[in-house]
N, C-alpha and C. Protein backbone atom coordinates (compact mmCIF):
# COMPACT_ATOMS: atom_id res chain seq x y z
N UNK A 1 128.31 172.06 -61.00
CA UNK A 1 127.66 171.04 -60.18
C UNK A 1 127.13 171.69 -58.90
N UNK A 2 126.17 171.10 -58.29
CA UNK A 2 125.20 171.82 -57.20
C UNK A 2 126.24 171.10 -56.20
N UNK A 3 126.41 171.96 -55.14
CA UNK A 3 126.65 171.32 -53.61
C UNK A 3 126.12 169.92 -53.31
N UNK A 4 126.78 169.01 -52.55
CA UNK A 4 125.64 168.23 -51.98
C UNK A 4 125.14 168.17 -50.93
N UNK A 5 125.29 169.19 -50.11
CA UNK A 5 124.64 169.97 -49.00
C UNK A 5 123.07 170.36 -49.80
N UNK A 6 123.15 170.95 -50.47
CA UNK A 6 121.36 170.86 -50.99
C UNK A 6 120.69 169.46 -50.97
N UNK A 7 121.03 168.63 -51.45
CA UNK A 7 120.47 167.57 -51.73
C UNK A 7 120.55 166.39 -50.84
N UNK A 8 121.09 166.44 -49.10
CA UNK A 8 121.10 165.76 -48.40
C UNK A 8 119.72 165.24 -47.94
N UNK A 9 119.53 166.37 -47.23
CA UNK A 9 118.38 166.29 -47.12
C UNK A 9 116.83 165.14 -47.39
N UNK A 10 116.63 165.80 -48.80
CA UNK A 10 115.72 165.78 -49.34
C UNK A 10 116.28 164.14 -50.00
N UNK A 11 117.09 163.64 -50.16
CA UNK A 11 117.35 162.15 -50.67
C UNK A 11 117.49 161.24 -49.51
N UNK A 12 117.41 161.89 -48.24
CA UNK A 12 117.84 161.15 -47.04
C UNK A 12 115.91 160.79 -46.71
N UNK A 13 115.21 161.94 -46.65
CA UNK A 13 113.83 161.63 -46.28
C UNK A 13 113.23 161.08 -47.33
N UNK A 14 113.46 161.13 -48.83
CA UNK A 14 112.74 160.38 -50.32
C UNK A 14 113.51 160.09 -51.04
N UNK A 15 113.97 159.57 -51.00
CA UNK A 15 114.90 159.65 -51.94
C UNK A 15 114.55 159.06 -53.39
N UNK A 16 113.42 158.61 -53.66
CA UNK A 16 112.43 158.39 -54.75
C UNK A 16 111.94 159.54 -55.06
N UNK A 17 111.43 160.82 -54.50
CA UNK A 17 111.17 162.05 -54.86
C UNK A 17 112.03 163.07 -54.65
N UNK A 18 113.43 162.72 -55.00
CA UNK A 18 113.76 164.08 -54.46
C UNK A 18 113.94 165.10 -55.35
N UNK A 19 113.54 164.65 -56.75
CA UNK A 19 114.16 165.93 -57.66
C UNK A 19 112.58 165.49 -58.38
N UNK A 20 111.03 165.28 -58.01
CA UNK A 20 110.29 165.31 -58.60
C UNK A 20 109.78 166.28 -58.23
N UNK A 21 109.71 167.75 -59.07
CA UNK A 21 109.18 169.20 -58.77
C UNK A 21 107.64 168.32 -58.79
N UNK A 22 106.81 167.68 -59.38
CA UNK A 22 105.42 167.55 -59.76
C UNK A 22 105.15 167.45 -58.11
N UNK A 23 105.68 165.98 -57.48
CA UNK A 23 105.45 165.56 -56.33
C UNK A 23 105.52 166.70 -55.42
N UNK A 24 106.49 168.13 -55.12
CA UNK A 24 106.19 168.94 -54.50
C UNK A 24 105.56 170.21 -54.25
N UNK A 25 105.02 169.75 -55.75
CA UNK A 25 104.03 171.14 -56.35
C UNK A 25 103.08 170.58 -55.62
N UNK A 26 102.45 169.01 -55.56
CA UNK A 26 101.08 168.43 -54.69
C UNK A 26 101.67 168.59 -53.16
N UNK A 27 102.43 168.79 -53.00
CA UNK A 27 102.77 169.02 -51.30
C UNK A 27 102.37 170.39 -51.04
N UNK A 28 102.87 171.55 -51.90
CA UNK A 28 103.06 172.91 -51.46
C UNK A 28 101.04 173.12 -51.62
N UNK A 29 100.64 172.16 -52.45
CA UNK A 29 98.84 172.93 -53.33
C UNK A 29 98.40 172.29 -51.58
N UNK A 30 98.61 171.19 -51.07
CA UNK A 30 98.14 170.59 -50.07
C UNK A 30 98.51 171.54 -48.64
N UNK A 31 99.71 171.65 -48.79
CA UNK A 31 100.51 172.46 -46.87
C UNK A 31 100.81 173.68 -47.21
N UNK A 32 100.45 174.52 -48.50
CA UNK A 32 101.24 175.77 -48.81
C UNK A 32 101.85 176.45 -47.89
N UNK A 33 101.12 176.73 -46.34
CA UNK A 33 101.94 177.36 -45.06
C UNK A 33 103.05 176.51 -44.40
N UNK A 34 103.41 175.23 -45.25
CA UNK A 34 104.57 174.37 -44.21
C UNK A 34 105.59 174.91 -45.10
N UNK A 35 106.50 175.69 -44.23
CA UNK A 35 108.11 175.78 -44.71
C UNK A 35 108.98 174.49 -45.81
N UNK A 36 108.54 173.52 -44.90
CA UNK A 36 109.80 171.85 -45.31
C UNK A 36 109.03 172.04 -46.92
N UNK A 37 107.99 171.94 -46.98
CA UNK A 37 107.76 171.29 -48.46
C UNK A 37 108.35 172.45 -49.53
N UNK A 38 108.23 174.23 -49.15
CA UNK A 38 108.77 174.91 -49.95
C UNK A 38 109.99 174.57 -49.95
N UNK A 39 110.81 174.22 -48.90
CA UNK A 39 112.28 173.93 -48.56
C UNK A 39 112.56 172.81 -49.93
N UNK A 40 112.37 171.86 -49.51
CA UNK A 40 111.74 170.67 -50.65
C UNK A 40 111.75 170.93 -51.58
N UNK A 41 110.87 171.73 -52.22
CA UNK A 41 110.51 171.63 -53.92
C UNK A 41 112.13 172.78 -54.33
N UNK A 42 112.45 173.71 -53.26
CA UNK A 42 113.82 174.26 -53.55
C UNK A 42 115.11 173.34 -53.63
N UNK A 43 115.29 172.42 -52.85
CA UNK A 43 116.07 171.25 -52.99
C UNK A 43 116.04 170.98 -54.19
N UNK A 44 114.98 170.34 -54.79
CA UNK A 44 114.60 169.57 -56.07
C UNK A 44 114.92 170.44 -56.83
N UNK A 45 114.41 171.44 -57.01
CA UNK A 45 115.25 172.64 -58.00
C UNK A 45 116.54 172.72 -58.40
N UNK A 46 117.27 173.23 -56.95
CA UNK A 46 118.70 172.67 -56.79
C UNK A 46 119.39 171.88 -57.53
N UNK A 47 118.04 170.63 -57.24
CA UNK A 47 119.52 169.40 -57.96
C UNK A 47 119.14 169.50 -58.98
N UNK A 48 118.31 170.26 -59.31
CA UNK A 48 118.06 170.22 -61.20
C UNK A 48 118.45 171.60 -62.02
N UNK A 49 119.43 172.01 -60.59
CA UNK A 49 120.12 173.23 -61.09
C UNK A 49 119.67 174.52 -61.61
N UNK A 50 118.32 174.75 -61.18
CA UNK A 50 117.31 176.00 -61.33
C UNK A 50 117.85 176.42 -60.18
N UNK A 51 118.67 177.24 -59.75
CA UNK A 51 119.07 177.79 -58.37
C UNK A 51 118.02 179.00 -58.84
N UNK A 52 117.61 179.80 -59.51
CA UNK A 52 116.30 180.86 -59.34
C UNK A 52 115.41 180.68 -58.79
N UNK A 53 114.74 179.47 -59.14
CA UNK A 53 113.96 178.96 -58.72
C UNK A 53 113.62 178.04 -56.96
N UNK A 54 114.83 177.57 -56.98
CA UNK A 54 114.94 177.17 -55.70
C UNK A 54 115.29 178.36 -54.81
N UNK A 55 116.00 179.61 -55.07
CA UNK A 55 116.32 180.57 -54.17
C UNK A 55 114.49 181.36 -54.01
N UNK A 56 113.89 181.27 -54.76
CA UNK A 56 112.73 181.39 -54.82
C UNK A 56 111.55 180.74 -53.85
N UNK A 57 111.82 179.19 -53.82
CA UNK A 57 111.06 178.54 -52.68
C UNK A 57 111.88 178.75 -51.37
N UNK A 58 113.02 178.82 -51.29
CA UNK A 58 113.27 178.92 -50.18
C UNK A 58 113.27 180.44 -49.33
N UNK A 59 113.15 181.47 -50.08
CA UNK A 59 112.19 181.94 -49.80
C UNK A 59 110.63 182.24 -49.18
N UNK A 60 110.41 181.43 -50.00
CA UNK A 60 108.90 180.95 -49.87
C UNK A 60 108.60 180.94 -48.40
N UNK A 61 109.83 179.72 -47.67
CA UNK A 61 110.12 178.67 -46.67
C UNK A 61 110.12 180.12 -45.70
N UNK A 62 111.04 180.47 -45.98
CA UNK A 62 111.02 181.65 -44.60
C UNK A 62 109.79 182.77 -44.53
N UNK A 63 109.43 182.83 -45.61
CA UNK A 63 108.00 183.70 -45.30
C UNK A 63 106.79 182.91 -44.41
N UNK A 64 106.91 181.63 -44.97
CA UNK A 64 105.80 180.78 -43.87
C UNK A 64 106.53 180.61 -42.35
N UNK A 65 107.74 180.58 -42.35
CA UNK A 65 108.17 181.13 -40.81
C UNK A 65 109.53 181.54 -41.13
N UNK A 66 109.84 182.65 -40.39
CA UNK A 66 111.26 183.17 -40.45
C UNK A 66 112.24 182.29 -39.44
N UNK A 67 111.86 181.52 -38.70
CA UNK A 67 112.87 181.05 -38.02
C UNK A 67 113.04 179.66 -38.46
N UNK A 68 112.78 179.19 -39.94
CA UNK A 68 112.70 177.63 -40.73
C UNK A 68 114.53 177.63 -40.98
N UNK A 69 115.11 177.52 -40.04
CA UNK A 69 116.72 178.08 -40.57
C UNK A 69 117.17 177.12 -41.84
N UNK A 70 116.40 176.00 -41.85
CA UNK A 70 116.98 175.28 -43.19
C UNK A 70 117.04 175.81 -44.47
N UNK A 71 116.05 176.42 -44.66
CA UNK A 71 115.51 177.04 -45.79
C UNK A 71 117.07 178.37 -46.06
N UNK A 72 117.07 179.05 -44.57
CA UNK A 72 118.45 180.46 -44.83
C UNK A 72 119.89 179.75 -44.99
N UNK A 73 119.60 178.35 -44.42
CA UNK A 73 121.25 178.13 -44.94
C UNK A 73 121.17 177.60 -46.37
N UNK A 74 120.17 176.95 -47.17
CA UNK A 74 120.11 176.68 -48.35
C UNK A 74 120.20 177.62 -49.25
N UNK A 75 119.56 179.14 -48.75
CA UNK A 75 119.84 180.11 -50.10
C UNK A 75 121.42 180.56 -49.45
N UNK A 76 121.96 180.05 -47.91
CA UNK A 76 123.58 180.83 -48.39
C UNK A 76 124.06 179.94 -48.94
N UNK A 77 123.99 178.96 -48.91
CA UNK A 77 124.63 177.99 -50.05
C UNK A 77 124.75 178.34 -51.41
N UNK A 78 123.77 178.68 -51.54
CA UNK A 78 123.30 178.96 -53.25
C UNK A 78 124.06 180.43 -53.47
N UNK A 79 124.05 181.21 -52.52
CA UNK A 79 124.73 182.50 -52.52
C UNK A 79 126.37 181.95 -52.75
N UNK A 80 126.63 181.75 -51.81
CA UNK A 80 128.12 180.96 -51.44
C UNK A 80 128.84 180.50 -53.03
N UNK A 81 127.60 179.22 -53.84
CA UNK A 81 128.36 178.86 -54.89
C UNK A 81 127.97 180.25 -55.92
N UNK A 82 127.47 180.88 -56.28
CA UNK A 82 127.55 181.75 -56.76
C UNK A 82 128.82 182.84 -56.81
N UNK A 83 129.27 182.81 -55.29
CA UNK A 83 130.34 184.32 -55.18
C UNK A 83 129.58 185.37 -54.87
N UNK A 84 128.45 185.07 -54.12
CA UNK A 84 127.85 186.10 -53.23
C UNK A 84 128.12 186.11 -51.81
N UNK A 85 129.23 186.29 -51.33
CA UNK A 85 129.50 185.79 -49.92
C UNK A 85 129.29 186.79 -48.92
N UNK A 86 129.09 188.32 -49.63
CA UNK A 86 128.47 189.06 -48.25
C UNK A 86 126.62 188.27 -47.85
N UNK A 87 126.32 187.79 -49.10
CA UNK A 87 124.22 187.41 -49.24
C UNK A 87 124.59 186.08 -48.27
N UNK A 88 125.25 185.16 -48.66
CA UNK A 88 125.88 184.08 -48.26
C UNK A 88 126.11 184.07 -46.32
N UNK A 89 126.62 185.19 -46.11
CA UNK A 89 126.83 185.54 -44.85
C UNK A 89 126.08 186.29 -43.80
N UNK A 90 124.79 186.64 -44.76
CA UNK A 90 123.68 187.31 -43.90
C UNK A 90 122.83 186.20 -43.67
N UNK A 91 122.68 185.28 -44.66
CA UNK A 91 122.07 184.13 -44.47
C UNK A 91 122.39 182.83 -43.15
N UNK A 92 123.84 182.78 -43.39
CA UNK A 92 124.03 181.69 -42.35
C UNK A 92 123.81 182.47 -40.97
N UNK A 93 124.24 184.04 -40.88
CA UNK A 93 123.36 184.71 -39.87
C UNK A 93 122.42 184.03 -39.32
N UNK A 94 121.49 184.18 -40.62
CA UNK A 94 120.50 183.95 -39.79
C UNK A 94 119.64 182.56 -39.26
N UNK A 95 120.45 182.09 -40.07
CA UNK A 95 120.46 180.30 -39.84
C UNK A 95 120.79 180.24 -37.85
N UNK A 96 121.95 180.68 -37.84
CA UNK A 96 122.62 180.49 -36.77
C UNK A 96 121.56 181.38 -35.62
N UNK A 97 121.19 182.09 -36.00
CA UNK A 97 120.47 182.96 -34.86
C UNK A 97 119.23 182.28 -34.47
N UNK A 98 118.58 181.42 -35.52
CA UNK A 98 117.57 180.53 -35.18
C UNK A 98 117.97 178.88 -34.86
N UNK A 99 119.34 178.63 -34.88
CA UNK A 99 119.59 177.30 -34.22
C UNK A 99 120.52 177.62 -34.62
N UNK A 100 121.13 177.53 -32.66
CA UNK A 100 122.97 177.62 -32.16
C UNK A 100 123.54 176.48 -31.97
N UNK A 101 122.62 175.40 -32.40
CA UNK A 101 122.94 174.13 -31.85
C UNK A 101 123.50 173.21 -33.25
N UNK A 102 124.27 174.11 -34.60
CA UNK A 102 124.54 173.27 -35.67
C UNK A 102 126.05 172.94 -36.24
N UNK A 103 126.68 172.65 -35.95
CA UNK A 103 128.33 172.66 -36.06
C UNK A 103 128.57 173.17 -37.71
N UNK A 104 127.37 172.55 -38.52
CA UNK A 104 127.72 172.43 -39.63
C UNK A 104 127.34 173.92 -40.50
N UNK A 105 126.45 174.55 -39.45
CA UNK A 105 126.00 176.24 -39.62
C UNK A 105 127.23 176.68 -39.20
N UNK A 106 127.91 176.66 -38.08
CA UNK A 106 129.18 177.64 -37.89
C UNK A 106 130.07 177.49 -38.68
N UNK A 107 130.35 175.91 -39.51
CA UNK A 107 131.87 175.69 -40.23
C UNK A 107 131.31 176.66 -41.47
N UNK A 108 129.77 176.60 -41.95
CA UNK A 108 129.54 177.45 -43.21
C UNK A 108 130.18 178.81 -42.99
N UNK A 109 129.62 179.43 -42.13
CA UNK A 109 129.72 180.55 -41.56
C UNK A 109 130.95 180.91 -41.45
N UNK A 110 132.14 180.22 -40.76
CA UNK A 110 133.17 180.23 -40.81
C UNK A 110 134.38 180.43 -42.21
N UNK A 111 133.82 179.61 -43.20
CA UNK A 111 134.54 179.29 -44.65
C UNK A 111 134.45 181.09 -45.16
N UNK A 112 133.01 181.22 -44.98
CA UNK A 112 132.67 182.39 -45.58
C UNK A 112 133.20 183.61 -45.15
N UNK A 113 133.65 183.67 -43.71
CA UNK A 113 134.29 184.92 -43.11
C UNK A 113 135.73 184.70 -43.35
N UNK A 114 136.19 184.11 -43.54
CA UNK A 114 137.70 183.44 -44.22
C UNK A 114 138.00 183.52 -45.34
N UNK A 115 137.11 183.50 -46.20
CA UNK A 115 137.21 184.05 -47.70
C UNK A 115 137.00 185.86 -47.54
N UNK A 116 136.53 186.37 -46.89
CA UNK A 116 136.27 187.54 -46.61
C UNK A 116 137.35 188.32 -45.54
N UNK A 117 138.42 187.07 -45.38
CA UNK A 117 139.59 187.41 -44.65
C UNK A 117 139.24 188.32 -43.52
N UNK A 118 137.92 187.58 -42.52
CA UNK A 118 137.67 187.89 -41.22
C UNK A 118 138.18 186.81 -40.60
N UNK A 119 139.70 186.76 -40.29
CA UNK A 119 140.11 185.24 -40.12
C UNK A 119 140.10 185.25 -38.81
N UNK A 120 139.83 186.60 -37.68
CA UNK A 120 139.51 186.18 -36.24
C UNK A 120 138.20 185.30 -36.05
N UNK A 121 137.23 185.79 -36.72
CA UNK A 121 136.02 185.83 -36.96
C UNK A 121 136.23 184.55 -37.19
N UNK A 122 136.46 184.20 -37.94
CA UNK A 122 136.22 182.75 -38.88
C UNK A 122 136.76 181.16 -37.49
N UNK A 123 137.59 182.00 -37.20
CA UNK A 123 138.32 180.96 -36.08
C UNK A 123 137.57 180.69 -35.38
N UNK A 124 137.01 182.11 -34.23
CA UNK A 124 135.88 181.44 -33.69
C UNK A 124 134.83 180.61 -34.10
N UNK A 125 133.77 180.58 -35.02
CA UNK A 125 133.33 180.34 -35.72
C UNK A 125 133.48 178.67 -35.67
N UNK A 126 134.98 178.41 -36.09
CA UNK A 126 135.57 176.81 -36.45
C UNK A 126 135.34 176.14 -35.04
N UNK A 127 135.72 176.93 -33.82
CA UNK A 127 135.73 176.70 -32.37
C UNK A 127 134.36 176.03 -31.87
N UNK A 128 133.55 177.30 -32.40
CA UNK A 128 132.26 176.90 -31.81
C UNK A 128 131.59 175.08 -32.88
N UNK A 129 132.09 175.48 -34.07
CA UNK A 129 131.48 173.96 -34.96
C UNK A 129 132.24 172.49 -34.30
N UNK A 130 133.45 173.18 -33.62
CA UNK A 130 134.14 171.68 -33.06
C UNK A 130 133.76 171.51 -31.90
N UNK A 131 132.99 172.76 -31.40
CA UNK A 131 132.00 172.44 -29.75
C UNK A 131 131.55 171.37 -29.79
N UNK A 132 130.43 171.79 -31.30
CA UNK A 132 129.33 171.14 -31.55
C UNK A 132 129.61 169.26 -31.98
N UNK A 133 130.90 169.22 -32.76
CA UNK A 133 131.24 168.30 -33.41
C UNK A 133 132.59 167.87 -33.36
N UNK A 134 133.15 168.04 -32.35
CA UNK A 134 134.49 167.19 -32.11
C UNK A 134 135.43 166.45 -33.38
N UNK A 135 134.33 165.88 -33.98
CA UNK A 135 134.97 165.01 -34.88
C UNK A 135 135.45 165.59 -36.48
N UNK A 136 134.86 166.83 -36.35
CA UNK A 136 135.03 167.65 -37.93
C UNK A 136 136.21 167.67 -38.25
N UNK A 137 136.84 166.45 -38.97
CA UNK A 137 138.10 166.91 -38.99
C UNK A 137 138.58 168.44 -40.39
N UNK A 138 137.65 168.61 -41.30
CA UNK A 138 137.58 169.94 -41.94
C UNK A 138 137.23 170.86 -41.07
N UNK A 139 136.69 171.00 -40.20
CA UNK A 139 136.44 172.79 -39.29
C UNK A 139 138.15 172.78 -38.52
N UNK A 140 138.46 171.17 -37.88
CA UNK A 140 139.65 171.16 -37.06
C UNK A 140 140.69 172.06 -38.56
N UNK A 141 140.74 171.76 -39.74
CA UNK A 141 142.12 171.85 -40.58
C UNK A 141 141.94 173.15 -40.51
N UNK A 142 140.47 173.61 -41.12
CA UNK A 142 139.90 175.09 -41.47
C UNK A 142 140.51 176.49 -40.05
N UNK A 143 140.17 175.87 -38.86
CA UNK A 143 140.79 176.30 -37.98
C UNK A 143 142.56 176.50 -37.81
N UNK A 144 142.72 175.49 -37.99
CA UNK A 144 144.22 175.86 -38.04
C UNK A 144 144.92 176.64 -39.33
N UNK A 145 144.30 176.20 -40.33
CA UNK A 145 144.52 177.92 -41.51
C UNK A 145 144.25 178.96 -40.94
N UNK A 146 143.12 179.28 -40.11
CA UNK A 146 143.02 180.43 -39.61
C UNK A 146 144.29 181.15 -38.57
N UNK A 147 144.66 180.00 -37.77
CA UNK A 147 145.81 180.43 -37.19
C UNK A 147 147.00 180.38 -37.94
N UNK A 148 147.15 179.91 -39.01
CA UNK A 148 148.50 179.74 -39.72
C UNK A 148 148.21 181.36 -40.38
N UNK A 149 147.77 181.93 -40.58
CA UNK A 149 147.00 183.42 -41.29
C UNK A 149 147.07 184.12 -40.48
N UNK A 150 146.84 183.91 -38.97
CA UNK A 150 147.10 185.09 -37.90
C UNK A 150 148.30 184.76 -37.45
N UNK A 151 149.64 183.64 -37.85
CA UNK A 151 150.61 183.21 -37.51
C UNK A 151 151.36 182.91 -35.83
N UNK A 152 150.12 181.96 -35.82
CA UNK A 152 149.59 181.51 -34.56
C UNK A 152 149.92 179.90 -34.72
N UNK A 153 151.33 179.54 -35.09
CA UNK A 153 151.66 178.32 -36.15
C UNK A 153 151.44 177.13 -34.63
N UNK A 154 152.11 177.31 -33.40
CA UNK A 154 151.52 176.33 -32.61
C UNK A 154 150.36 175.87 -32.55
N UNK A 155 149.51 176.63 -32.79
CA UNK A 155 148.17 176.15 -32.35
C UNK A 155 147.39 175.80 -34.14
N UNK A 156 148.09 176.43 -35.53
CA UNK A 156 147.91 175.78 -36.44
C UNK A 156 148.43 174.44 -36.46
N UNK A 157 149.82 174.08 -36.25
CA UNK A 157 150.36 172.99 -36.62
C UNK A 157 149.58 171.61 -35.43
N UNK A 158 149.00 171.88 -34.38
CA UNK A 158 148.20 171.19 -33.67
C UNK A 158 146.95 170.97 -34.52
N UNK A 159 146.61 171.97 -35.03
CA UNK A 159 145.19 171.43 -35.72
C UNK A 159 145.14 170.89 -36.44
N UNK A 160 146.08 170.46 -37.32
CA UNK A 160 145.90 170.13 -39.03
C UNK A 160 146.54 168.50 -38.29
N UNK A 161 147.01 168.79 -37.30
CA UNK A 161 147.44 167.15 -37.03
C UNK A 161 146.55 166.48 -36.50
N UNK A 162 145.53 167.05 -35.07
CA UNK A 162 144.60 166.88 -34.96
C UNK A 162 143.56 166.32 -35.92
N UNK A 163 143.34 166.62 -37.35
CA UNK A 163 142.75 167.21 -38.39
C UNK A 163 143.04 165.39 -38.97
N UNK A 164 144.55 165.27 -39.35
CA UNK A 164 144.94 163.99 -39.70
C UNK A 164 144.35 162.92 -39.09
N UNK A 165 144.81 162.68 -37.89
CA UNK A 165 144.36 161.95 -36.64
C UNK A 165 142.76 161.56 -36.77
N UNK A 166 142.15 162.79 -37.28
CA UNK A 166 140.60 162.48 -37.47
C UNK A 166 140.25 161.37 -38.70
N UNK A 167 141.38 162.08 -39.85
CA UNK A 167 140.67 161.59 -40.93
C UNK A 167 142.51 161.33 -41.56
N UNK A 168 142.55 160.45 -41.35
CA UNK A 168 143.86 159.98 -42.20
C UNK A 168 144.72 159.72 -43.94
N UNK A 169 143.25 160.39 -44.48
CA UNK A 169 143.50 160.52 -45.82
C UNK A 169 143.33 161.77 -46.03
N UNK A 170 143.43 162.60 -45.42
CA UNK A 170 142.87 164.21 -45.54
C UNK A 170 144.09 164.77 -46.08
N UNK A 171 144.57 164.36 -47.20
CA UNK A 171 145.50 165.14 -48.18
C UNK A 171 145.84 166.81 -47.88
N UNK A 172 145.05 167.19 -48.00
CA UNK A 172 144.91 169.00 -47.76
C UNK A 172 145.78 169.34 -46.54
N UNK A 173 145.52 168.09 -45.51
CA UNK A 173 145.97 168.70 -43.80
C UNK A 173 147.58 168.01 -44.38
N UNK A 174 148.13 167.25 -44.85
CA UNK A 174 149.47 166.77 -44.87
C UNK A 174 150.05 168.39 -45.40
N UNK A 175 149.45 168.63 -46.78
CA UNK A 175 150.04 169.84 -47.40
C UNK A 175 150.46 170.92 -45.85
N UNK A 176 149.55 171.67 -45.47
CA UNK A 176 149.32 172.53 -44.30
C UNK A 176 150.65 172.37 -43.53
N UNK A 177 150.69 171.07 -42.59
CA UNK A 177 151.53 170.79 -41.81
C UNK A 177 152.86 171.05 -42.73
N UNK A 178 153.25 170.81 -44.08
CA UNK A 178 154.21 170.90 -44.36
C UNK A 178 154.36 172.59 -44.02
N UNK A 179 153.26 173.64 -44.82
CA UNK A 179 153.85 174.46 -44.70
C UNK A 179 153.58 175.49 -43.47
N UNK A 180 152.99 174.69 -42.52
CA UNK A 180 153.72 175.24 -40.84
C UNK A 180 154.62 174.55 -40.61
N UNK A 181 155.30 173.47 -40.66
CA UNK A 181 156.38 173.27 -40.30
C UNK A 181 158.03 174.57 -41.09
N UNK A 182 157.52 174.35 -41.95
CA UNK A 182 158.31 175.35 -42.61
C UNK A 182 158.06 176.87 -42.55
N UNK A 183 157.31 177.15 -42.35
CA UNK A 183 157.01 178.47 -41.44
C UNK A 183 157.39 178.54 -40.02
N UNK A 184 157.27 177.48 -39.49
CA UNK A 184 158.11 177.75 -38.27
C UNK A 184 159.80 177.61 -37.83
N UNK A 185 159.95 177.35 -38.92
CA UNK A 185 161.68 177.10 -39.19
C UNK A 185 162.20 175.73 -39.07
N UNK A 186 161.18 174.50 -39.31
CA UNK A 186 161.64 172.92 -38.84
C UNK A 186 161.49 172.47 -39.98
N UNK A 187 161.14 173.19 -41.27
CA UNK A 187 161.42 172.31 -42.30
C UNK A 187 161.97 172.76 -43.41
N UNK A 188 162.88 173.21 -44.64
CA UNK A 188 163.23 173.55 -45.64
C UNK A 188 162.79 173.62 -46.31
């Protein structure tokens, strides 16, 4: 199954076209130099699970401007579900270098240096997405794994509660807390 990070987007602005390649083949013959519509017809790809093809337009997207960051976090996505996470990580690079202003670019960014067990790296990373977004209660949990990994359990076992507090069905953060509590010697 495709992410649904690809397909936000493009169902949020059409959601009548979002997986009609025809409709963005007449966009790209019409704007060929606009990034969004290559972005676009890569979406639509996406959800129709041609990731070649969509890693292809989005492409496209950054050749008509390199700083279209939508287009670089869509192929790390596509990298990402693949198990390309060094391609994955040059990408949200460069997402991030062309807009510092995305919580949801650093938590990517973050997951990916964490799987790559850059878990200083990754922390910051979670820090800067909860700048951006206070309310994440996944960057808040994601963060406190990072400290439960550098065994930094105060400031894990704050997050994942934090984490709760946000989102009260967040199953994953109950697990966590159990096992910082028990890493820190308060639970059996």
């Amino acid at each position: 199954a495709i992410p649904i990070g690809f397909l936000i987007m493009t169902h949020q602005a059409m959601p009548e076209f979002a997986s009609d390649i025809a409709v963005w083949n007449a966009a790209i013959e019409a704007y060929p130099a606009s990034p969004a519509v290559w972005d676009n017809r890569g979406l639509a790809y996406a959800a129709q699970e041609n990731l070649d093809a969509a890693l292809s337009d989005f492409s496209a997207a950054i050749a008509c401007d390199p700083h279209f960051h939508k287009a670089s976090v869509h192929r790390g996505d596509i990298f990402a579900f693949r198990g390309d996470n060094r391609a994955a990580l040059d990408e949200y690079d460069r997402a991030i270098a062309a807009c510092t202003q995305r919580a949801a670019y650093f938590r990517k960014r973050a997951d990916i240096l964490f799987s790559l067990d850059r878990v200083e790296e990754a922390r910051v990373d979670y820090s800067r997405a909860l700048e951006l977004d206070p309310a994440d209660a996944i960057a808040v949990h994601n963060r406190g794994m990072c400290s439960a990994r550098l065994a930094d359990y105060a400031a894990a076992y704050e997050d994942v509660s934090r984490a709760l507090a946000l989102n009260p069905r967040y199953y994953e953060a109950y697990l966590a807390r159990g096992h910082i509590l028990r890493a820190m010697g308060k639970m059996k």
